[in-house]
PDB file of N, CA and C in Angstrom:
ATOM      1  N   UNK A   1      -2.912  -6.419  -7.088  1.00  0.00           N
ATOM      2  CA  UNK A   1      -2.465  -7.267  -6.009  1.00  0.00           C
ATOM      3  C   UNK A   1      -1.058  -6.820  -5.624  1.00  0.00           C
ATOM      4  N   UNK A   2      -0.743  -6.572  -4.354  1.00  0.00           N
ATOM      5  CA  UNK A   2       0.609  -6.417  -3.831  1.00  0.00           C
ATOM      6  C   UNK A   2       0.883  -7.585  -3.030  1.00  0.00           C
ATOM      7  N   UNK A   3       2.271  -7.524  -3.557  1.00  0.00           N
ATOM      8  CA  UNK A   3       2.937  -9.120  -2.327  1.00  0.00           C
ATOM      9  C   UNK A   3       4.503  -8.118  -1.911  1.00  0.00           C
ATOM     10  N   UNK A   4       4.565  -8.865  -1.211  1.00  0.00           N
ATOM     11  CA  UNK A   4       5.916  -8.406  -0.388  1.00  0.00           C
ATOM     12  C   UNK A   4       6.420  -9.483  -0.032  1.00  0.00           C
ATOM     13  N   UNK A   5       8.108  -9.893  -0.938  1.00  0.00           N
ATOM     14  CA  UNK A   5       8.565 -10.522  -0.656  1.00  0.00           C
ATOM     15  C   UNK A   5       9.815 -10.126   0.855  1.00  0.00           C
ATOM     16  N   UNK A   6       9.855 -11.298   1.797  1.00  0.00           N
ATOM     17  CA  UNK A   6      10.464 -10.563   3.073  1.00  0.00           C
ATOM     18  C   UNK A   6      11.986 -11.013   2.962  1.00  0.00           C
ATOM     19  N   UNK A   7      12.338 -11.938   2.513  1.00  0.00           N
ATOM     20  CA  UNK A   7      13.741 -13.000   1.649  1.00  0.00           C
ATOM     21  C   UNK A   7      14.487 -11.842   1.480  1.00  0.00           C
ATOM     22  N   UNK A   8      13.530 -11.107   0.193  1.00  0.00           N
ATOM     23  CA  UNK A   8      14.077  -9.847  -1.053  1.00  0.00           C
ATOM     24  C   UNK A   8      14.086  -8.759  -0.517  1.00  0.00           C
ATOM     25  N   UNK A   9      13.232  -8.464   0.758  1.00  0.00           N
ATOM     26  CA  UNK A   9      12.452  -6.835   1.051  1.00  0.00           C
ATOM     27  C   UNK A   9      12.530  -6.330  -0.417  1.00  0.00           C
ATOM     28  N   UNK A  10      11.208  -7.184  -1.037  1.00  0.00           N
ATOM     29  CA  UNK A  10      10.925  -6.233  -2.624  1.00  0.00           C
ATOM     30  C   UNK A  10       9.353  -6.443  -2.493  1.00  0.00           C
ATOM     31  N   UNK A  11       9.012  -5.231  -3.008  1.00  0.00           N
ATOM     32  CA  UNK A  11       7.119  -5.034  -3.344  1.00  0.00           C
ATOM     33  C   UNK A  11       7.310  -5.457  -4.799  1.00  0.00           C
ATOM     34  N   UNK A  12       5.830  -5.885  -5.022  1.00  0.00           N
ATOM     35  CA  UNK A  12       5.221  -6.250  -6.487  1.00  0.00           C
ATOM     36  C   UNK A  12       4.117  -6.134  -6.578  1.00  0.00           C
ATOM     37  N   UNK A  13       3.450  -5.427  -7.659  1.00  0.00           N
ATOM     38  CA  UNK A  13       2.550  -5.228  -7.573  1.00  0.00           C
ATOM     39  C   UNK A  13       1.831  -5.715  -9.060  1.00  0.00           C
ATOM     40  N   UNK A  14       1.167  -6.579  -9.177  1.00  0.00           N
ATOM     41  CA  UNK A  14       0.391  -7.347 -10.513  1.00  0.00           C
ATOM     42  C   UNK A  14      -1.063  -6.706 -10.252  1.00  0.00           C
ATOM     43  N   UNK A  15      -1.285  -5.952 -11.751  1.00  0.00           N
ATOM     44  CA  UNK A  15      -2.522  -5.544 -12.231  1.00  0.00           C
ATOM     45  C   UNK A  15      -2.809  -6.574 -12.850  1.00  0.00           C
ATOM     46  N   UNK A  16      -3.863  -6.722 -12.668  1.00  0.00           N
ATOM     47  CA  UNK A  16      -4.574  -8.638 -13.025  1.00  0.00           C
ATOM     48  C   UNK A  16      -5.527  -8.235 -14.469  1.00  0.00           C
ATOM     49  N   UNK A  17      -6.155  -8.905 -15.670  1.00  0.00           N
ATOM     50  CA  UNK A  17      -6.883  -8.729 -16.566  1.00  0.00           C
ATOM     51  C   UNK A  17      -8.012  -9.368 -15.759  1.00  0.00           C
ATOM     52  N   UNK A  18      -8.732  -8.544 -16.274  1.00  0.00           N
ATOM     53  CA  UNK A  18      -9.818  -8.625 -16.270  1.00  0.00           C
ATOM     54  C   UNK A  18     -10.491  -7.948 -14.818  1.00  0.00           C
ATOM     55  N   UNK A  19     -10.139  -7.335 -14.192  1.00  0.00           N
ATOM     56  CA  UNK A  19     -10.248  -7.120 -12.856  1.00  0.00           C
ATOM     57  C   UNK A  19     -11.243  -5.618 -13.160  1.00  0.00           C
ATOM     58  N   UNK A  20     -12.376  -6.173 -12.627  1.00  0.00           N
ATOM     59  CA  UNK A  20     -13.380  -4.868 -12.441  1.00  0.00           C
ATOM     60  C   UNK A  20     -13.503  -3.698 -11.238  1.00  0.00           C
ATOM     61  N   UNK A  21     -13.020  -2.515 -12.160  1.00  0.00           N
ATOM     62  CA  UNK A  21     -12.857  -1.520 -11.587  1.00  0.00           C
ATOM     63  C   UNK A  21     -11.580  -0.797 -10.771  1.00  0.00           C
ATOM     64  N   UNK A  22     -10.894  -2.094 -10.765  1.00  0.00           N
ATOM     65  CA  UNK A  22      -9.385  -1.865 -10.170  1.00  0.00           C
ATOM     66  C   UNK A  22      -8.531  -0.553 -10.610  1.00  0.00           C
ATOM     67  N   UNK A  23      -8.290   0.067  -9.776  1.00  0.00           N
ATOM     68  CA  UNK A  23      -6.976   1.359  -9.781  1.00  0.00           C
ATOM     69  C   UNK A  23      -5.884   1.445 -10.494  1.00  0.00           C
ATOM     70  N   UNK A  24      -5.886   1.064 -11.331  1.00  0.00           N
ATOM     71  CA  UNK A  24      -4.608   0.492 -11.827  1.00  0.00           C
ATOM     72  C   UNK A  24      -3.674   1.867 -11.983  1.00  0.00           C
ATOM     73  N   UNK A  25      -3.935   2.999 -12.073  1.00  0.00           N
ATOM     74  CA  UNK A  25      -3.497   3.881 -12.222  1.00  0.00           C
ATOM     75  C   UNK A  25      -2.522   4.661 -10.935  1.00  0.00           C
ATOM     76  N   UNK A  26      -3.119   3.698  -9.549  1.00  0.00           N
ATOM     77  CA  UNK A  26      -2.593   4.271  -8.609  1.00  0.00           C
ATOM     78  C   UNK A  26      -0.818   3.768  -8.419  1.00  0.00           C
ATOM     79  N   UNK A  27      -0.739   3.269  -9.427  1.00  0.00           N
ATOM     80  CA  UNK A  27       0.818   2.840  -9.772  1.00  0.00           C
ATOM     81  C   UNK A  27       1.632   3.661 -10.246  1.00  0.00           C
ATOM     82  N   UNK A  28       1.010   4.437 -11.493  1.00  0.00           N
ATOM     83  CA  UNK A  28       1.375   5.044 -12.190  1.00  0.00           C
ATOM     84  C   UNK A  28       1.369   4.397 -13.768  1.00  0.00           C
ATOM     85  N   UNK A  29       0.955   3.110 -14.166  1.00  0.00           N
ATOM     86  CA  UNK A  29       0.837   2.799 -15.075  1.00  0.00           C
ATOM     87  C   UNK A  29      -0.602   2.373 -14.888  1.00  0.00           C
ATOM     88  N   UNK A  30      -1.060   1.906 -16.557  1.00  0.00           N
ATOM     89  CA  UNK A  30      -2.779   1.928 -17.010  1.00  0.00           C
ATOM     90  C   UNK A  30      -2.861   1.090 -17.546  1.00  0.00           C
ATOM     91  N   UNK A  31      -1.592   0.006 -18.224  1.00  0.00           N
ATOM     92  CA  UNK A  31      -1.820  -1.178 -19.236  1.00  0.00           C
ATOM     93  C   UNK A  31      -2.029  -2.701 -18.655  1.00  0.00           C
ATOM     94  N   UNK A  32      -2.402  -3.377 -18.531  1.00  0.00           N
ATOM     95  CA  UNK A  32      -3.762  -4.585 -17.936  1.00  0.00           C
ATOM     96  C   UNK A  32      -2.144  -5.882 -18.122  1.00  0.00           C
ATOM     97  N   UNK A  33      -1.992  -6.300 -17.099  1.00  0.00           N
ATOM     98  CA  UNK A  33      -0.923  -7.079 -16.849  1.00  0.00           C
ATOM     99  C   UNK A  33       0.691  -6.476 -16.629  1.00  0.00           C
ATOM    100  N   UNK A  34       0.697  -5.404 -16.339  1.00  0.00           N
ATOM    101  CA  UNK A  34       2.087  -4.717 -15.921  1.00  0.00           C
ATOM    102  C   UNK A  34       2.110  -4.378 -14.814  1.00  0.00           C
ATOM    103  N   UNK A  35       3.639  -4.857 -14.313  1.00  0.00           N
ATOM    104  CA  UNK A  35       3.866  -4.943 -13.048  1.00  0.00           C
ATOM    105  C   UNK A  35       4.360  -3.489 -12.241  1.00  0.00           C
ATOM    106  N   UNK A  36       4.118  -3.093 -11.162  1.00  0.00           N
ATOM    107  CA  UNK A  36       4.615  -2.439 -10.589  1.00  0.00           C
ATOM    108  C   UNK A  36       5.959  -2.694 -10.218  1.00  0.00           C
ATOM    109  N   UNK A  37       6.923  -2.451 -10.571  1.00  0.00           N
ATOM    110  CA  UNK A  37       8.193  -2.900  -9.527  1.00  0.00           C
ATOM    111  C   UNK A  37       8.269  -2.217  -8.045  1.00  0.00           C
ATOM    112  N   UNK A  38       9.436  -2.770  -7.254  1.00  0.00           N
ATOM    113  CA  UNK A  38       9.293  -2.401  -5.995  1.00  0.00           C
ATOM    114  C   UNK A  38       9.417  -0.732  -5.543  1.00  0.00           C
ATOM    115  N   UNK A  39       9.948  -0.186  -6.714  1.00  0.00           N
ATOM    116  CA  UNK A  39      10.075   1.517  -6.265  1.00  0.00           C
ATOM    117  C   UNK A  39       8.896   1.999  -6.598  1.00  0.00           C
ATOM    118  N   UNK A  40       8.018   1.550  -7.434  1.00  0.00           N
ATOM    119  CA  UNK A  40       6.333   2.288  -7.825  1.00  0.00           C
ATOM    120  C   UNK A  40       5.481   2.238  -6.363  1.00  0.00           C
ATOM    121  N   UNK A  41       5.636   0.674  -5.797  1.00  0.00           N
ATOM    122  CA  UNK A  41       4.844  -0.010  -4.803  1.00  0.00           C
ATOM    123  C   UNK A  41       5.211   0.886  -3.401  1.00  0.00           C
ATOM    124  N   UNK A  42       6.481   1.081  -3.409  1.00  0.00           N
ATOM    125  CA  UNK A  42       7.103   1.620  -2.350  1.00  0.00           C
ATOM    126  C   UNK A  42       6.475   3.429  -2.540  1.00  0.00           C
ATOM    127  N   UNK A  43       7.105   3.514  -3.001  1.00  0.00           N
ATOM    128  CA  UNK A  43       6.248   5.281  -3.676  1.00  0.00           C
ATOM    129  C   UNK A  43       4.555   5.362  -3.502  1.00  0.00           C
ATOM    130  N   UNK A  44       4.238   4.724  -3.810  1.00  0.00           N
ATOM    131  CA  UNK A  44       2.295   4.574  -3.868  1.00  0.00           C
ATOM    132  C   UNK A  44       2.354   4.490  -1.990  1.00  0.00           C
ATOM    133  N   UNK A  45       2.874   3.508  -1.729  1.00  0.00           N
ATOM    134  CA  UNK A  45       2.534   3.289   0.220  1.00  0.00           C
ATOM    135  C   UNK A  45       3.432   4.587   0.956  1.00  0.00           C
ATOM    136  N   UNK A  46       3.863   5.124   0.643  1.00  0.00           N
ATOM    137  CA  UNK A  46       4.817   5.793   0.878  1.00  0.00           C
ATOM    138  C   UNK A  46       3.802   7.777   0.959  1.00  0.00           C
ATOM    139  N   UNK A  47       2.988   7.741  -0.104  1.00  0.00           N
ATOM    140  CA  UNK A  47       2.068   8.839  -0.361  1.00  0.00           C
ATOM    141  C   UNK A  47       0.645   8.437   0.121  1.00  0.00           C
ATOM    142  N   UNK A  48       0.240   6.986   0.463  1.00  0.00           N
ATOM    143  CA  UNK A  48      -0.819   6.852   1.293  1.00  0.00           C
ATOM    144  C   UNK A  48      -1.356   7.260   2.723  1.00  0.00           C
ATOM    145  N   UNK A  49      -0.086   6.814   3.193  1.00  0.00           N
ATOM    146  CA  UNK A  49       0.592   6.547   4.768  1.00  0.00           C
ATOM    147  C   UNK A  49       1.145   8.540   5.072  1.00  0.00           C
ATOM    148  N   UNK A  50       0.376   8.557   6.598  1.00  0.00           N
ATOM    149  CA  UNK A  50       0.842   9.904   6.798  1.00  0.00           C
ATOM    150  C   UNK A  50       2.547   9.746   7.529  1.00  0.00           C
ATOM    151  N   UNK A  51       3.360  11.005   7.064  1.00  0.00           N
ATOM    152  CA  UNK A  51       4.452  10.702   6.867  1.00  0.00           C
ATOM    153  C   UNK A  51       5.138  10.948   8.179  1.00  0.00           C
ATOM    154  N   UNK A  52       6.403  10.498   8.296  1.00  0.00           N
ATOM    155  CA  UNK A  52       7.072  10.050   9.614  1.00  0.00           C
ATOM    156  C   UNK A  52       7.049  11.712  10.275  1.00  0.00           C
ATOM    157  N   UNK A  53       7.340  12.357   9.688  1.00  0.00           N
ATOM    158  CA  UNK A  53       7.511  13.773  10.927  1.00  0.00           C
ATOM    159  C   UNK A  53       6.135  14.631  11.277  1.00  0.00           C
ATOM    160  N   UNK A  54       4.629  14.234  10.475  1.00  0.00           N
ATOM    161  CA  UNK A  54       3.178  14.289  11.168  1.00  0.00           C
ATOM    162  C   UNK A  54       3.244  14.732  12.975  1.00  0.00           C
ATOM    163  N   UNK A  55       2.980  15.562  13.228  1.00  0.00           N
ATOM    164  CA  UNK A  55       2.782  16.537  14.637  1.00  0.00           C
ATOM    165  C   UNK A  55       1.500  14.864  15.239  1.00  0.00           C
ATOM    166  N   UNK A  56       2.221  14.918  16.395  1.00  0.00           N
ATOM    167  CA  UNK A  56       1.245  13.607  17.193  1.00  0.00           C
ATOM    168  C   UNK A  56       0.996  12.194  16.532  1.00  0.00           C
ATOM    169  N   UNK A  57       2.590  12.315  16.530  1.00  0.00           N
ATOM    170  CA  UNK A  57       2.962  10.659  15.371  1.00  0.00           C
ATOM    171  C   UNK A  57       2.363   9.656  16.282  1.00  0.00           C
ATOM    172  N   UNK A  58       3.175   9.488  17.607  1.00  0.00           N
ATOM    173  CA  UNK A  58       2.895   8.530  18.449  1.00  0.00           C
ATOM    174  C   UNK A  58       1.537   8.498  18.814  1.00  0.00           C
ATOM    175  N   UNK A  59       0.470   9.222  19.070  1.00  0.00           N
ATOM    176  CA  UNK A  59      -0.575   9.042  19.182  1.00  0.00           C
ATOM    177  C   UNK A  59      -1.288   8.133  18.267  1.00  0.00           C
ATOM    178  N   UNK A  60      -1.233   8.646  16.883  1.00  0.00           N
ATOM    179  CA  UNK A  60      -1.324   7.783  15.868  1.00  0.00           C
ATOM    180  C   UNK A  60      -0.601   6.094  15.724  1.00  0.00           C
ATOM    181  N   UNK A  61       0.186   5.845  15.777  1.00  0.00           N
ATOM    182  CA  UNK A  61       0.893   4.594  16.026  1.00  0.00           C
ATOM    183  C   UNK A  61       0.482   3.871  17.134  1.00  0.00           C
ATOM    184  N   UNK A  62      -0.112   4.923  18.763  1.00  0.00           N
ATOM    185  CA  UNK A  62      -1.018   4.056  19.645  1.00  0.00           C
ATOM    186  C   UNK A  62      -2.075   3.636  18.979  1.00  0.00           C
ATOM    187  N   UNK A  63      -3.074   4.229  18.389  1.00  0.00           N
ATOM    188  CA  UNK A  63      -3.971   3.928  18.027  1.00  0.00           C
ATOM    189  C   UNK A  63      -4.586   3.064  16.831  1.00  0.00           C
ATOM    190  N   UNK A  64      -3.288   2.537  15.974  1.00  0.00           N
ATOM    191  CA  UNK A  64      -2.756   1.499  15.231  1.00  0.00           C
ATOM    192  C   UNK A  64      -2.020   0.019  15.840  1.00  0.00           C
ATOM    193  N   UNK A  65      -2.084   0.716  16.953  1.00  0.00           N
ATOM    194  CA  UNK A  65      -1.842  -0.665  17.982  1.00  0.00           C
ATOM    195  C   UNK A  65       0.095  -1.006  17.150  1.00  0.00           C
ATOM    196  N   UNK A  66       0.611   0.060  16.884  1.00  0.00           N
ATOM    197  CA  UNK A  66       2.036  -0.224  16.398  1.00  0.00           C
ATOM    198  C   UNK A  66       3.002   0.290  17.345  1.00  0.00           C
ATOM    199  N   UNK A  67       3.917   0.000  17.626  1.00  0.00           N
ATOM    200  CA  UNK A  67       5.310   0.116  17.940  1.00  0.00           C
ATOM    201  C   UNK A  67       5.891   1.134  17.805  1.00  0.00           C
ATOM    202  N   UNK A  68       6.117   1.193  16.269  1.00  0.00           N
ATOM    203  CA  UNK A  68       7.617   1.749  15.707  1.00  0.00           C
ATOM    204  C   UNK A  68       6.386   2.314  14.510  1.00  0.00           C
ATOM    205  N   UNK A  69       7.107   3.403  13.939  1.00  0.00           N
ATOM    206  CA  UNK A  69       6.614   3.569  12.508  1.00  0.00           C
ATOM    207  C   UNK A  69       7.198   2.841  11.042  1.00  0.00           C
ATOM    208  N   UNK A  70       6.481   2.656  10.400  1.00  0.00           N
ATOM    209  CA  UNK A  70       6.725   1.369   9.775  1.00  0.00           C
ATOM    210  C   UNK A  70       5.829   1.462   8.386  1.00  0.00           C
ATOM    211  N   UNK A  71       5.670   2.024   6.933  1.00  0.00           N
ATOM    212  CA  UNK A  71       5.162   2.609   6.365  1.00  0.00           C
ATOM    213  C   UNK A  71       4.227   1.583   5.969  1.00  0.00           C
ATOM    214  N   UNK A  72       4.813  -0.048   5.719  1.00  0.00           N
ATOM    215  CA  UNK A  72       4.199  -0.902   4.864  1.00  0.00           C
ATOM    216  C   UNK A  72       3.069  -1.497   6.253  1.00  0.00           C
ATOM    217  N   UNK A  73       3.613  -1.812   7.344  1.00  0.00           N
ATOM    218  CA  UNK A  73       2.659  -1.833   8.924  1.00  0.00           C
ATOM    219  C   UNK A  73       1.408  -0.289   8.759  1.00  0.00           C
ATOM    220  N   UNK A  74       2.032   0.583   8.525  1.00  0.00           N
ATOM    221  CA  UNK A  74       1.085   0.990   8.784  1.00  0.00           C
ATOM    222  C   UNK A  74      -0.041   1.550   7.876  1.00  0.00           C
ATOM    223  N   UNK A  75       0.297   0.991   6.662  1.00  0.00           N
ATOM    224  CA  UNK A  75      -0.512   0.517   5.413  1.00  0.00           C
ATOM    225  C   UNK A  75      -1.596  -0.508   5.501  1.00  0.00           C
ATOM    226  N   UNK A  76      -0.880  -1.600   6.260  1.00  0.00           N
ATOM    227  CA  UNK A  76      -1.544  -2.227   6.372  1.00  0.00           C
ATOM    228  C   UNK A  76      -2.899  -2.698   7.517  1.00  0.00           C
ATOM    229  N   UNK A  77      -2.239  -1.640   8.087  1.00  0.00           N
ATOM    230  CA  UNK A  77      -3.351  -1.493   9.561  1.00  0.00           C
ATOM    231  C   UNK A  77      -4.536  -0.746   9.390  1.00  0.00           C
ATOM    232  N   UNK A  78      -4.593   0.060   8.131  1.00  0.00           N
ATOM    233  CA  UNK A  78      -5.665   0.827   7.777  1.00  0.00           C
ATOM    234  C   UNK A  78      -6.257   0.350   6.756  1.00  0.00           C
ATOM    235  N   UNK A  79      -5.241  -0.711   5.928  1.00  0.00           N
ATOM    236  CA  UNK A  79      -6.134  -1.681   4.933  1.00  0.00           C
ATOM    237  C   UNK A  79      -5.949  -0.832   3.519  1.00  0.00           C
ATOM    238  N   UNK A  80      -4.986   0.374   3.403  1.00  0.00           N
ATOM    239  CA  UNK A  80      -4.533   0.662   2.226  1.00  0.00           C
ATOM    240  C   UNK A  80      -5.532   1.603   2.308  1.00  0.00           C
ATOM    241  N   UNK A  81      -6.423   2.633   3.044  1.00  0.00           N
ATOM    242  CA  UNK A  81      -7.290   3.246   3.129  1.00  0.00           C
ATOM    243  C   UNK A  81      -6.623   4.880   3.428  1.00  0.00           C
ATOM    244  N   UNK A  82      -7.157   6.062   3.004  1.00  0.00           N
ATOM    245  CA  UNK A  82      -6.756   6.929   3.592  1.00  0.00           C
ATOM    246  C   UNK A  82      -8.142   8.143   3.201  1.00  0.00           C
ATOM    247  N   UNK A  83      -8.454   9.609   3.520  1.00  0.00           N
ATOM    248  CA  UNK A  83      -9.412  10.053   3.793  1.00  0.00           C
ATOM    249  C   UNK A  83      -9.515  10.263   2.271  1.00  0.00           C
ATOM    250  N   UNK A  84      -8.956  10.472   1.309  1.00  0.00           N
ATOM    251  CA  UNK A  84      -9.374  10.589   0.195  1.00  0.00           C
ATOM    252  C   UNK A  84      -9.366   9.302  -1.022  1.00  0.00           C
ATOM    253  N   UNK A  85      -9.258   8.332  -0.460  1.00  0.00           N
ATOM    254  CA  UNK A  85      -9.902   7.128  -1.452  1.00  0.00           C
ATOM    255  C   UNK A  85     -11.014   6.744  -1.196  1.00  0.00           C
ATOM    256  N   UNK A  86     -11.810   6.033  -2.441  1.00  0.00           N
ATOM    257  CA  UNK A  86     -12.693   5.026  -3.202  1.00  0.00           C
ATOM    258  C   UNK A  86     -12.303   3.891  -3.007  1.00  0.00           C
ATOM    259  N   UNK A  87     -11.298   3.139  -2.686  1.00  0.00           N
ATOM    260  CA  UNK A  87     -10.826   1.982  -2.431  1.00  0.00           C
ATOM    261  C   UNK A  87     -10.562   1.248  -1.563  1.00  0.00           C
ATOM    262  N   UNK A  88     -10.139   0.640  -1.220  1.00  0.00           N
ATOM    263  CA  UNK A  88      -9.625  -0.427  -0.057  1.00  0.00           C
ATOM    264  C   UNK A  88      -8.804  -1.621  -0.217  1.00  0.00           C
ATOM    265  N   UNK A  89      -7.795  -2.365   0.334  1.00  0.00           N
ATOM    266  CA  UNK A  89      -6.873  -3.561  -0.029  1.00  0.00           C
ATOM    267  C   UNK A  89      -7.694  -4.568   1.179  1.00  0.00           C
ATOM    268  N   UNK A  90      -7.502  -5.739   0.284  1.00  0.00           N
ATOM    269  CA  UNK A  90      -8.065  -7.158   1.454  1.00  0.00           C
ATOM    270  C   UNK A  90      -6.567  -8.233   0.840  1.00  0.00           C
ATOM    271  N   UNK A  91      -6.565  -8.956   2.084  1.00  0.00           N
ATOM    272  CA  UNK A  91      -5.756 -10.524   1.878  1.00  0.00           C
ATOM    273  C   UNK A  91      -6.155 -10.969   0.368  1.00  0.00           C
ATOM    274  N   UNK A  92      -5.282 -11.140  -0.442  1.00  0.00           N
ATOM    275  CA  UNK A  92      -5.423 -12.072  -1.898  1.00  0.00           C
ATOM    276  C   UNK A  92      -5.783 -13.406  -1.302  1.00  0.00           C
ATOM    277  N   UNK A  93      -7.269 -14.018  -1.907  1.00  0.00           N
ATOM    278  CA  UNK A  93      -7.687 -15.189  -1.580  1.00  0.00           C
ATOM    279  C   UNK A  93      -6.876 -16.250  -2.276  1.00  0.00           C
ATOM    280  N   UNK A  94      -6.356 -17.020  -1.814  1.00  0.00           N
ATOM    281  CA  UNK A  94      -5.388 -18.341  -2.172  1.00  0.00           C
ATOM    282  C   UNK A  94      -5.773 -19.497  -2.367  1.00  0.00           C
TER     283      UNK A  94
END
């Protein structure tokens, strides 16, 4: 689970027990309740997301319906998805 506090501008990222099949590795750690701090979280979105000087940025950002480039926006506009994952991020149900 990632949250982003906007108060702090800090990422967190909680690997949950018991969670089937979860990535936990895409942090960089593997042990079942350890947190990502905000430089792991930032680093992980940071190598998802194609990077700010990409040839036909703005095209891309039209087609994300974004503005500005924006790493954690545009993380989230693809849903944490990129051509070489197995995975996907959804809203934490509350």
């Amino acid at each position: 689970m990632i949250t982003y506090n906007a108060s702090t501008d800090r990422f967190e990222a909680l690997l949950e027990k018991n969670a089937n099949n979860y990535p936990r590795r895409l942090f960089g750690i593997g042990k079942i309740n350890h947190r990502a701090d905000d430089a792991m979280v930032k680093r992980y979105i940071k190598n998802t997301v194609i990077p700010k000087d990409r040839e036909n940025l703005d095209e891309v950002l039209k087609g994300l319906n974004l503005k500005e480039y924006s790493e954690w926006n545009m993380y989230k506009a693809v849903n944490g998805r990129n051509g070489n994952d197995r995975c996907t991020i959804r809203p934490a149900k509350r």
